[in-house]
Structure formats: structure tokens, C-alpha cells
C-alpha atoms as a PDB file:
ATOM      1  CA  UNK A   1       0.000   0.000   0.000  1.00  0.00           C
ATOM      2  CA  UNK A   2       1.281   3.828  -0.653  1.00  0.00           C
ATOM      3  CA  UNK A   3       2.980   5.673   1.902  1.00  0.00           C
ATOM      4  CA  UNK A   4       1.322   8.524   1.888  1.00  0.00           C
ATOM      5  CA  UNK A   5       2.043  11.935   3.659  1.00  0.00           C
ATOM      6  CA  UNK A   6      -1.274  13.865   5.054  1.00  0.00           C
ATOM      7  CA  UNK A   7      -1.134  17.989   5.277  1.00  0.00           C
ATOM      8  CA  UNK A   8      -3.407  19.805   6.914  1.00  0.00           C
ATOM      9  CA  UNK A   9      -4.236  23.799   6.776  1.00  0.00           C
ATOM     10  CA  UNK A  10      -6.941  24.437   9.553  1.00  0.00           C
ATOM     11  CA  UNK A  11      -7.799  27.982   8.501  1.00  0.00           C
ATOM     12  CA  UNK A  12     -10.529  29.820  10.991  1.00  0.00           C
ATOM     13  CA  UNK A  13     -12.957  29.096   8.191  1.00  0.00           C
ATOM     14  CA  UNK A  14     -12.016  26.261   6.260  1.00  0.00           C
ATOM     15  CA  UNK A  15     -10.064  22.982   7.292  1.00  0.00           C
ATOM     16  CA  UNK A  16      -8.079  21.915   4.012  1.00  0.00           C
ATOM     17  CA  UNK A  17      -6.483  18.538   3.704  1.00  0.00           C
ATOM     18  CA  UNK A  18      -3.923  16.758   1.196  1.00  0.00           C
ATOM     19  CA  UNK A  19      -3.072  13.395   0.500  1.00  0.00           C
ATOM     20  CA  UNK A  20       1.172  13.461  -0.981  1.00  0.00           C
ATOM     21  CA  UNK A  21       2.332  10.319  -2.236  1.00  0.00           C
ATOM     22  CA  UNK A  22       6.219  10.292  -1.518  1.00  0.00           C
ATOM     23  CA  UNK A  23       7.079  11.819  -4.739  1.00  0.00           C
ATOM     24  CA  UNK A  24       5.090  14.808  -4.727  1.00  0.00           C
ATOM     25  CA  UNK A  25       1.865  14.028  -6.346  1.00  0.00           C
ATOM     26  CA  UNK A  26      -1.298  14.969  -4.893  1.00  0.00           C
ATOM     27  CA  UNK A  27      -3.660  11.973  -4.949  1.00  0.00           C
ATOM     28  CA  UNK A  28      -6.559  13.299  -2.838  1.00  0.00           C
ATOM     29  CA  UNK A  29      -7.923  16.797  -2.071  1.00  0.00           C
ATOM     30  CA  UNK A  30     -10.407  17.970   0.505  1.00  0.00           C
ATOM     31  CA  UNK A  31     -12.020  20.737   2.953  1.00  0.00           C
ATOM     32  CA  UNK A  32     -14.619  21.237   5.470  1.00  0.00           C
ATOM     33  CA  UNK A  33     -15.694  23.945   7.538  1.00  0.00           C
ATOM     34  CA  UNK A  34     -13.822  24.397  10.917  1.00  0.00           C
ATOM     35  CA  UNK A  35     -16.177  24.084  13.873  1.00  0.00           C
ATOM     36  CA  UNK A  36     -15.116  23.400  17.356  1.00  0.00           C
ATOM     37  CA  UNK A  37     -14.923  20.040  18.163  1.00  0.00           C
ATOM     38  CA  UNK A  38     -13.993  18.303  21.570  1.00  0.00           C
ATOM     39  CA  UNK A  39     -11.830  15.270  20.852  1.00  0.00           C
ATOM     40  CA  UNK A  40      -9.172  13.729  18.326  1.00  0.00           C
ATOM     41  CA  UNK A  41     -12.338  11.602  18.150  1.00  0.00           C
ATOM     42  CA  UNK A  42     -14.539  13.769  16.414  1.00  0.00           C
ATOM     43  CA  UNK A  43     -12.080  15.106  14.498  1.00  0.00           C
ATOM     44  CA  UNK A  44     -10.921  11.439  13.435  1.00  0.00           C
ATOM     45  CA  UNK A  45     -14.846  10.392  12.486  1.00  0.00           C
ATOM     46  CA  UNK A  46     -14.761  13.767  10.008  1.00  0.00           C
ATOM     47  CA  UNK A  47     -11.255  12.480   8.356  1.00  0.00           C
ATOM     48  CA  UNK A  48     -12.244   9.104   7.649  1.00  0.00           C
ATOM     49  CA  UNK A  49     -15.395   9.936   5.898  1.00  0.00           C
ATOM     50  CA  UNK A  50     -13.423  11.881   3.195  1.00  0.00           C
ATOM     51  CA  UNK A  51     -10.265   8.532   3.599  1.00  0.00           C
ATOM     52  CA  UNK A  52     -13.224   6.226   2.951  1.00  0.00           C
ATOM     53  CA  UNK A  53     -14.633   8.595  -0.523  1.00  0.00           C
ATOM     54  CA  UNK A  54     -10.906   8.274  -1.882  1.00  0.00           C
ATOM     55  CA  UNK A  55     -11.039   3.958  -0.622  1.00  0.00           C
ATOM     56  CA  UNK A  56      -7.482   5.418   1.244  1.00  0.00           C
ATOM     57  CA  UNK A  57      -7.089   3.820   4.687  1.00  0.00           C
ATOM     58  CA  UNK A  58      -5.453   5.247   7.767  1.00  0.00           C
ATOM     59  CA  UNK A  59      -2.903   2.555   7.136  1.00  0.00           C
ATOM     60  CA  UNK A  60      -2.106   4.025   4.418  1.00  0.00           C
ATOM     61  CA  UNK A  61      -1.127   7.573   5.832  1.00  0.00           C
ATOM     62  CA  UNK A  62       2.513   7.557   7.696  1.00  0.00           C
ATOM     63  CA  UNK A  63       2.713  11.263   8.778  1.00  0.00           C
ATOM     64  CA  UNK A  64       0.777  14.121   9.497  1.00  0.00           C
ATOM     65  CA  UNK A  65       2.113  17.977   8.456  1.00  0.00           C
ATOM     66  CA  UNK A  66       0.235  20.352  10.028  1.00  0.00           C
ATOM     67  CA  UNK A  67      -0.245  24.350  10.083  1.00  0.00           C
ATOM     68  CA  UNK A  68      -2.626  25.492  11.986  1.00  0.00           C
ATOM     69  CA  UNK A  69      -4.845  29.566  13.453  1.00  0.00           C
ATOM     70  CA  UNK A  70      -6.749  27.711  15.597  1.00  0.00           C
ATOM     71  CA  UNK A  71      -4.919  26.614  18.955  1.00  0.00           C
ATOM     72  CA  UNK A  72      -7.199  24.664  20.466  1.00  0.00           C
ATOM     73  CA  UNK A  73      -7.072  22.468  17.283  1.00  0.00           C
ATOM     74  CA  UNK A  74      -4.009  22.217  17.402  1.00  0.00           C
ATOM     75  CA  UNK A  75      -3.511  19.387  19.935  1.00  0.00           C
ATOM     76  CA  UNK A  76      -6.753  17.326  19.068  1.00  0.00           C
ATOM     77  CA  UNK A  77      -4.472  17.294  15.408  1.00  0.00           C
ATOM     78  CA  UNK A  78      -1.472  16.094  16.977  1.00  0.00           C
ATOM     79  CA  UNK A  79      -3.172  14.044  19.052  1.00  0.00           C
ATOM     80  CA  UNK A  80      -5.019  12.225  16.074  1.00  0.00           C
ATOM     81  CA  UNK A  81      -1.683  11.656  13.698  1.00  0.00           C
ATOM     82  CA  UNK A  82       0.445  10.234  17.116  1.00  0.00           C
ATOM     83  CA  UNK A  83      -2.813   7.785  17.742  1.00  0.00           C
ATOM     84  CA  UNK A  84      -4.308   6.502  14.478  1.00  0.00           C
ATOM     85  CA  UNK A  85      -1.758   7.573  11.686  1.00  0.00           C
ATOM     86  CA  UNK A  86       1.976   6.061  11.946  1.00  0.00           C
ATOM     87  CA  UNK A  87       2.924   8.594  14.649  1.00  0.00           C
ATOM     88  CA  UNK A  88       5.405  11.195  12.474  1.00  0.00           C
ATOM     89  CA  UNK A  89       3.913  14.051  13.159  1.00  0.00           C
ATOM     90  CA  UNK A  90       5.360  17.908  12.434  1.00  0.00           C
ATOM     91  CA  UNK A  91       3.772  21.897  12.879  1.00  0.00           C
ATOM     92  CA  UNK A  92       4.747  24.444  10.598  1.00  0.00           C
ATOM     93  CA  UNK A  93       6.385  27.289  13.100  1.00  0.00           C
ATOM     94  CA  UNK A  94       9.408  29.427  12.559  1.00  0.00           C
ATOM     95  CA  UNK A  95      11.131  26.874  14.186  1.00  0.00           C
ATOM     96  CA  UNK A  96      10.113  24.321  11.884  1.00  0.00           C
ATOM     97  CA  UNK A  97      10.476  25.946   8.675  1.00  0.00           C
ATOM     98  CA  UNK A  98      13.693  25.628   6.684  1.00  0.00           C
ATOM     99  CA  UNK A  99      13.853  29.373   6.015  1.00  0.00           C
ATOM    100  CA  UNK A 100      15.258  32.541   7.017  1.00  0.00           C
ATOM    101  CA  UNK A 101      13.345  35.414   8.480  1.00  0.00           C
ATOM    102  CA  UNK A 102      13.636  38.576   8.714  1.00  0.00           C
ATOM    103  CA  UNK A 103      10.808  40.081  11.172  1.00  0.00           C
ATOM    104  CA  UNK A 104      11.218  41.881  14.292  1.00  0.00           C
ATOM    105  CA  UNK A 105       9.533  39.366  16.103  1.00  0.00           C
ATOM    106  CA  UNK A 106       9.573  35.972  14.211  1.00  0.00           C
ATOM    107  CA  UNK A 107       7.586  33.790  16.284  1.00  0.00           C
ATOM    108  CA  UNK A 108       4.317  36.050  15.533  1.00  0.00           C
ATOM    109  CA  UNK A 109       3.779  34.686  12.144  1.00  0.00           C
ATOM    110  CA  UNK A 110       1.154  32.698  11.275  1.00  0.00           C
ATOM    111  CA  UNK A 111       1.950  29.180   9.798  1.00  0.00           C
ATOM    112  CA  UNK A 112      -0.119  28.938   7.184  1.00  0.00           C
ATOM    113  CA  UNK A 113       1.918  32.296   5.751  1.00  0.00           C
ATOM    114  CA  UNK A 114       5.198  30.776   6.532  1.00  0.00           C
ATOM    115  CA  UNK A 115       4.573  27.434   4.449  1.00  0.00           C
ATOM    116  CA  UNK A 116       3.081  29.515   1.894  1.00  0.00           C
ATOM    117  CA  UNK A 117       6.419  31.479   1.389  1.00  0.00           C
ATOM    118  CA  UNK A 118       8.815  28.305   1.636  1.00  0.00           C
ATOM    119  CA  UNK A 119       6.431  26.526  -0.991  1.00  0.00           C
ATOM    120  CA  UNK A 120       6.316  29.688  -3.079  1.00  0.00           C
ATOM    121  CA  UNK A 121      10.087  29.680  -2.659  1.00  0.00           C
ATOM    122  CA  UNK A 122      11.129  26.169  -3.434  1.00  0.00           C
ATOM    123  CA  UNK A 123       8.239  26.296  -6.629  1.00  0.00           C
ATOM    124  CA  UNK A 124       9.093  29.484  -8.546  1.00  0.00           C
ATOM    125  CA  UNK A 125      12.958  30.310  -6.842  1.00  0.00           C
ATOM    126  CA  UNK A 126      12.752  33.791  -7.399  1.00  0.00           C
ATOM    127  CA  UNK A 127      11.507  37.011  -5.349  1.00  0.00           C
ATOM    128  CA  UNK A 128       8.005  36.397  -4.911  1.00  0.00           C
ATOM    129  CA  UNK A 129       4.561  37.762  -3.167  1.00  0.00           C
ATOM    130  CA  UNK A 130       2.459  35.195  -2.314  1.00  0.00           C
ATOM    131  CA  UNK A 131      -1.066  36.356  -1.950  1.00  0.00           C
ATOM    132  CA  UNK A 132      -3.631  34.510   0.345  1.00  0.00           C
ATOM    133  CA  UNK A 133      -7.354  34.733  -0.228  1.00  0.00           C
ATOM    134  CA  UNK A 134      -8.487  33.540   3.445  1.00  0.00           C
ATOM    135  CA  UNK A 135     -10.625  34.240   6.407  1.00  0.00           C
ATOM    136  CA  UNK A 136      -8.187  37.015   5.769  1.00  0.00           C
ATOM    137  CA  UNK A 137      -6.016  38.284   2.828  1.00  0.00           C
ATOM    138  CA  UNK A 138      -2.337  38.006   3.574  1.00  0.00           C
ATOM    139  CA  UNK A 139       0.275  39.379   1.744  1.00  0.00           C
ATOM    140  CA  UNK A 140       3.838  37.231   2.117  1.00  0.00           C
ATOM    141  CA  UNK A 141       7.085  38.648   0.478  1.00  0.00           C
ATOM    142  CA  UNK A 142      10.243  36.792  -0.074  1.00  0.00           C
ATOM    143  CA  UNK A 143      13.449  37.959  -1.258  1.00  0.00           C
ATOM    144  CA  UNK A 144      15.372  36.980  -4.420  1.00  0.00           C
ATOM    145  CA  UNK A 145      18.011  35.250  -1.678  1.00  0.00           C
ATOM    146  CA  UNK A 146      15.293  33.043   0.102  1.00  0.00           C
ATOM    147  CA  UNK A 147      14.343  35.064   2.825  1.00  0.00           C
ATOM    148  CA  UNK A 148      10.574  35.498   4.613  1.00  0.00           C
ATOM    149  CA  UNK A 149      10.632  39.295   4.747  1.00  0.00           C
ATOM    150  CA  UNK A 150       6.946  39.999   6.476  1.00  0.00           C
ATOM    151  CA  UNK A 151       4.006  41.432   4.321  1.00  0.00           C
ATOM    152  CA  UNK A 152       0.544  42.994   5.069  1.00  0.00           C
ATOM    153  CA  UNK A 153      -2.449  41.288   6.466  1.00  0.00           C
ATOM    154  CA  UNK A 154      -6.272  42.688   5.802  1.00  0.00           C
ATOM    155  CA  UNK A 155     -10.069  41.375   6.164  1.00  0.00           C
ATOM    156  CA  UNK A 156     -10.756  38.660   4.210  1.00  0.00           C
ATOM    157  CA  UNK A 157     -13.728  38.996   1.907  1.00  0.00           C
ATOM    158  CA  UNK A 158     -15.985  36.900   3.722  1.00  0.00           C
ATOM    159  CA  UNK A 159     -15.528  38.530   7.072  1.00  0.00           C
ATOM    160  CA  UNK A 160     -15.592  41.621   5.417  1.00  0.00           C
ATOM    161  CA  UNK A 161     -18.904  40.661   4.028  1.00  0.00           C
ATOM    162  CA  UNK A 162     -20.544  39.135   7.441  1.00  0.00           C
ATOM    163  CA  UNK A 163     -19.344  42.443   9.245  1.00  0.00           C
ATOM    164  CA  UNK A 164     -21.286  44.500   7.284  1.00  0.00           C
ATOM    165  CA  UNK A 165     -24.489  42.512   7.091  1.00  0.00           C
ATOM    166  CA  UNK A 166     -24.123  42.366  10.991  1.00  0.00           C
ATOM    167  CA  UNK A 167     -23.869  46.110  11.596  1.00  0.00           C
ATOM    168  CA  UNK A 168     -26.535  47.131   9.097  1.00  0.00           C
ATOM    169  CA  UNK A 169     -30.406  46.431   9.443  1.00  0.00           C
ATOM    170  CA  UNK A 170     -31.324  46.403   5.605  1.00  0.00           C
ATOM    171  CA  UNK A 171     -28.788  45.098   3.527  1.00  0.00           C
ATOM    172  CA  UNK A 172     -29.137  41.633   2.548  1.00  0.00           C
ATOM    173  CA  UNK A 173     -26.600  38.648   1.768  1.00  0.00           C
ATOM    174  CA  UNK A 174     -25.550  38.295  -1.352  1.00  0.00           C
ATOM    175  CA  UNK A 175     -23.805  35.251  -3.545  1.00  0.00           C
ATOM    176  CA  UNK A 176     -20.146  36.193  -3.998  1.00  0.00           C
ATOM    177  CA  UNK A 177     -19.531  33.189  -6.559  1.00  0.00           C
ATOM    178  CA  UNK A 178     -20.182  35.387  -9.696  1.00  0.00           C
ATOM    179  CA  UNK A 179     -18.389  38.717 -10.944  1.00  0.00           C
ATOM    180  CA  UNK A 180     -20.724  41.351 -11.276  1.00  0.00           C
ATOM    181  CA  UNK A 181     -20.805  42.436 -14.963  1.00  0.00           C
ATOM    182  CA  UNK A 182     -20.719  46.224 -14.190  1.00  0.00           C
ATOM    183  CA  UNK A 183     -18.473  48.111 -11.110  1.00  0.00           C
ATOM    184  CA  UNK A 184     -21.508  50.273 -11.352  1.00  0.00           C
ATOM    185  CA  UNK A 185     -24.141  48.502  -9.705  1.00  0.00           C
ATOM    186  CA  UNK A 186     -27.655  49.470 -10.240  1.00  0.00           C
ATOM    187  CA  UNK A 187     -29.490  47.931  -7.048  1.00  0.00           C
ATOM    188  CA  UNK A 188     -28.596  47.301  -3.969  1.00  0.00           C
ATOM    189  CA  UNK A 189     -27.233  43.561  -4.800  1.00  0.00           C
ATOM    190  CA  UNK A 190     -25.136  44.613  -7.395  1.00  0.00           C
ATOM    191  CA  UNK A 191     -23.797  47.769  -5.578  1.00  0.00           C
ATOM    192  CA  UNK A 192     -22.795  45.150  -2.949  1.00  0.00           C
ATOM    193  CA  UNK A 193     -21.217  42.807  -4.876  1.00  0.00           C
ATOM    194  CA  UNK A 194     -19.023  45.392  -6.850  1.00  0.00           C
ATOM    195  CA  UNK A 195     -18.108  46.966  -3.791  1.00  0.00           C
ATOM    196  CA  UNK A 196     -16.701  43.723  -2.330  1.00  0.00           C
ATOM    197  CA  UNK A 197     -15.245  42.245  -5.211  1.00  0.00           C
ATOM    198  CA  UNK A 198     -13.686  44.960  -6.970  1.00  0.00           C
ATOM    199  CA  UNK A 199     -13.054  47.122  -3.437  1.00  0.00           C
ATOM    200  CA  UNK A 200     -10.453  43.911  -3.269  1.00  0.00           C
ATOM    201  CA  UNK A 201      -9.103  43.949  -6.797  1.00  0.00           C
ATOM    202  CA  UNK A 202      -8.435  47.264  -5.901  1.00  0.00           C
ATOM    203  CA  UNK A 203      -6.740  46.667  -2.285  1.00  0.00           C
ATOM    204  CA  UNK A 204      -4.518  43.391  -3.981  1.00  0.00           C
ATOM    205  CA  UNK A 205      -3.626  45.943  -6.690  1.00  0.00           C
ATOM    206  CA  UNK A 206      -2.756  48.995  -4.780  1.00  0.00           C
ATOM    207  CA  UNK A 207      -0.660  46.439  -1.588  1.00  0.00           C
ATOM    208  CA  UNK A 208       1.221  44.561  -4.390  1.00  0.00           C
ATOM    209  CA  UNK A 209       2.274  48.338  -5.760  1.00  0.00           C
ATOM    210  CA  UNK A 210       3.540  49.314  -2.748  1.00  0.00           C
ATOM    211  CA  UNK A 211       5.183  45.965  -1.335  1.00  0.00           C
ATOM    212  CA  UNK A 212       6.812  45.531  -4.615  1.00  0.00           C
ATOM    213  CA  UNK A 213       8.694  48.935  -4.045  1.00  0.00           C
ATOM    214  CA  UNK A 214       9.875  47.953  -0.943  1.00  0.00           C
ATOM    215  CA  UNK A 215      11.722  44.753  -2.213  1.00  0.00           C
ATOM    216  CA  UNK A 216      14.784  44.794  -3.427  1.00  0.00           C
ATOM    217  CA  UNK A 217      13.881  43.004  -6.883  1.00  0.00           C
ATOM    218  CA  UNK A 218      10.814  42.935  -9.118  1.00  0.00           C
ATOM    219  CA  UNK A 219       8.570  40.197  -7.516  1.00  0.00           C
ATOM    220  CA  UNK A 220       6.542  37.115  -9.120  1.00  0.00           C
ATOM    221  CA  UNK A 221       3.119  37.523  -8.017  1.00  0.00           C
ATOM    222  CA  UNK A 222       0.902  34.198  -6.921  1.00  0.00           C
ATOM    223  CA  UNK A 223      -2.651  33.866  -5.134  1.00  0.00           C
ATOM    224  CA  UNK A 224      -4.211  31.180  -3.390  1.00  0.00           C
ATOM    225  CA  UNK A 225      -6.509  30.405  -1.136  1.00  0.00           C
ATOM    226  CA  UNK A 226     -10.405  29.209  -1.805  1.00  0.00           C
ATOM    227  CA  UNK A 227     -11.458  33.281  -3.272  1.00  0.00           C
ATOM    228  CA  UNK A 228      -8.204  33.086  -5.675  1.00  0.00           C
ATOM    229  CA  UNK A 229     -10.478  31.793  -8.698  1.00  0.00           C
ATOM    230  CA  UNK A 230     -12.935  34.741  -8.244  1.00  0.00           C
ATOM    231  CA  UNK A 231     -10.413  37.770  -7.595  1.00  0.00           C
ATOM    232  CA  UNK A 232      -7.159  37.066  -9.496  1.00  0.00           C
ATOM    233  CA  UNK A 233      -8.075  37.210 -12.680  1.00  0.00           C
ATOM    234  CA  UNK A 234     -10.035  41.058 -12.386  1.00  0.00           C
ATOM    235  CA  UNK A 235      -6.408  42.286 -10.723  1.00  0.00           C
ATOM    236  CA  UNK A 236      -3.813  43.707 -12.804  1.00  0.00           C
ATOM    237  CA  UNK A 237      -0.789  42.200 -10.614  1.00  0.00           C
ATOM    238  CA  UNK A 238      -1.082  39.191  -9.684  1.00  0.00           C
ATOM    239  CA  UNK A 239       0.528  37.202 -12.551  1.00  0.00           C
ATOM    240  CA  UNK A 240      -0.237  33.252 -11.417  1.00  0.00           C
ATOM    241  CA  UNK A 241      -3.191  31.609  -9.076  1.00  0.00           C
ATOM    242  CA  UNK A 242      -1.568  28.239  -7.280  1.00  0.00           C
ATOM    243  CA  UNK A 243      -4.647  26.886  -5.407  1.00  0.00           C
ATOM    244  CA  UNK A 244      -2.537  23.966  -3.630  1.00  0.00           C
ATOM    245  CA  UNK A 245       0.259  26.459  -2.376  1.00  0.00           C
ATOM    246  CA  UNK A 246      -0.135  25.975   1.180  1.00  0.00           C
ATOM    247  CA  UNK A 247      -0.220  22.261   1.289  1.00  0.00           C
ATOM    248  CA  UNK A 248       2.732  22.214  -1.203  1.00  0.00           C
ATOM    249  CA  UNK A 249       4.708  23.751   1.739  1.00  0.00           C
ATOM    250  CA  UNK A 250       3.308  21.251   4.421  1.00  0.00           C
ATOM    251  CA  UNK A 251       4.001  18.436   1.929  1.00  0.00           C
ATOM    252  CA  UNK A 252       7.907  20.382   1.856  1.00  0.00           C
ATOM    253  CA  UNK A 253       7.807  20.867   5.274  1.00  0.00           C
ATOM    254  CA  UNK A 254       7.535  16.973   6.207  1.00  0.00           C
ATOM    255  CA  UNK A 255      10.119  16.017   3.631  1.00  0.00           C
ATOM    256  CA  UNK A 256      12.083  18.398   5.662  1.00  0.00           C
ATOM    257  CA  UNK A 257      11.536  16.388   8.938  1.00  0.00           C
ATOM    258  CA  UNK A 258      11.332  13.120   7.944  1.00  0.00           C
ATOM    259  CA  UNK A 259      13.850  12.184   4.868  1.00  0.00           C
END
């Protein structure tokens, strides 16, 4: 049976999971919503619904690579890999990461931005911004030598969204999975949706401008995250969309540890 490596991005909206055979290849590819759960149990109930879809069994898994926002996740993870997978288990910190940063304080970055930039790194070797469409949109820069240099972190689109519905008494939701055919909207769905979506083609736009001149070389520009699809393409800067980025650097990370 495959030896196969398991990463997993818990994101404070959206839990995404890989399946890495050794070489590299991603055979399987799933998410579900974060919610609070009590036990590795629960949590181990959830996996092996998606394990059984793929007919993958938690034989089959030897490690766990993990990056995870949500601390008290964190341990019912660990917990779950030590227990039921083959017990080679690793969490993306600054400690963990095979690269350089410069920040003034290093252990404040998030994990899922740090694999982000050593995947970006080891994928496209040049000086790069990695953007992340997330709960919220991160902005990760990288020098031309290797080296995590910080970024910019704003609302994501989606929390930017539920914060205005919950502080005003008349708009209404909206769907966010279509572009709206005119910046100009003519109702009050349309005004919203153009607001949103083009207030953060706008933001990515103006942030990669401005990061870029701080950097010491021109930069690559990449997006991922689950609202890459939708905003990338309307921006003028960002010059590749890499959905799998994060778990890419998890998958890195492990082959790090373990070989």
C-alpha cells in the first residue's frame, strides 16, 4: 500500500487537507468547515469519511504535516496523527520551517503564511509575493536570496462581508460566486457585490504596488486560497493563481523532517 504523507491547513474558516504520495503528487484533495470540536475523536470520524470517498485507509497515511490559526485544534491534530496515523507528526512554526526570516519578532507569524512562502520559494525560486485569499487576505514577500521578509495582512472577503451585514439592518446577503458584470451597480445587490469584489481587486492591486517597491527586486506575483479563482483574474498584478500552495509547503515541510 502507498505511503502517503497527510497535510493539513486548519484555517478559521475552512479545514483543508492533502493526501502526498512520496514523490510529490497529490492523490486526494479535501475541505470542510472548521467548527469546534472536543476530541481527536470527532475530528478522526470527520477524516475518515473523506479517507473512505478516496477507498485510502489510515494505514495508508505515515505522517501528518500540520499548520494550523486555531490553537485549540491544534492538539486534538497532533493528538489524532500520534494515535491513528503512523505517529510522524510535524507543525509548521518558525522553528520548523527551513527558512530565514527577517521580522522583528519571528515567532508572531502565522503558519499557514510561513509554508506559503517556503512553498512559493522552493516552486518558482525567485523574489516572490504570495497572496492569500483567506478568512483574511495576507500578503507574504520573499526575497530573491530566500528570505521570509513579512508582508501585510487585511479582512478577508468573507468577514468583510458578514461584518457588514451584521452592523446594518437592511442590507441583505448576497452570492459572492459570480463577478458582477458592471463596477456600477444598479441595485442594492449589485452595488454590494461590486463593492466587495472589486473594493479587493483594488486593495490586492494597490498592496502589491507598494510591497513591490519595498523589495529589493521585481517580484513574481501568486494567489491562493479558496477566493483566488474569483479575484485574481479582475487584478492587474497578480501574474499566477496556485490553489494547492499551502499544502505544497506542508508536503515540503515533512520532507524536511522526515527524509
Amino acid at each position: 500500500m502507498p505511503n502517503l504523507v497527510l497535510a493539513v491547513d486548519v484555517g478559521n474558516t475552512a479545514t483543508t487537507c492533502g493526501l502526498f504520495e512520496e514523490e510529490g503528487l497529490l492523490r486526494a484533495l479535501f475541505s470542510f468547515k472548521t467548527t469546534a470540536v472536543v476530541s481527536p475523536e470527532e475530528l478522526l470520524v470527520r477524516l475518515k469519511q473523506f479517507l473512505d470517498f478516496y477507498d485510502i485507509s489510515l494505514r495508508d497515511i505515515k505522517g501528518l504535516s500540520l499548520a494550523c490559526v486555531v490553537p485549540p485544534l491544534e492538539d486534538h491534530w497532533i493528538e489524532l496523527g500520534k494515535r491513528w496515523l503512523a505517529g510522524e507528526v510535524v507543525t509548521a512554526s518558525v522553528d520548523s520551517v527551513k527558512m530565514p526570516v527577517d521580522l522583528k519578532y519571528p515567532s508572531e507569524v502565522g503558519a499557514d503564511r510561513l509554508v506559503n512562502a517556503l512553498a512559493g520559494w522552493r516552486k518558482y525560486k525567485s523574489s516572490l509575493i504570495v497572496v492569500d485569499y483567506g478568512t483574511a487576505i495576507t500578503f507574504d514577500c520573499i526575497s530573491f536570496k530566500g528570505i521570509y521578509l513579512g508582508g501585510a495582512i487585511a479582512p478577508g472577503l468573507y468577514l468583510s462581508m458578514e461584518s457588514l451585514f451584521r452592523g446594518t439592518a437592511k442590507l441583505p446577503k448576497i452570492d459572492l460566486s459570480d463577478t458582477p458584470k458592471s463596477v456600477l451597480g444598479r441595485d442594492t445587490v449589485s452595488a454590494l457585490k461590486s463593492g466587495l469584489i472589486y473594493g479587493f481587486v483594488g486593495l490586492t492591486d494597490y498592496l502589491v504596488v507598494r510591497l513591490s517597491e519595498e523589495m529589493e527586486s521585481t517580484p513574481l506575483v501568486v494567489a491562493t486560497g479558496g477566493l483566488a479563482p474569483l479575484i485574481a483574474p479582475l487584478t492587474k498584478s497578480i501574474q499566477k493563481i496556485d490553489p494547492t500552495l499551502t499544502l505544497e509547503g506542508l508536503f515540503h515541510l515533512w520532507k524536511d523532517r522526515f527524509t
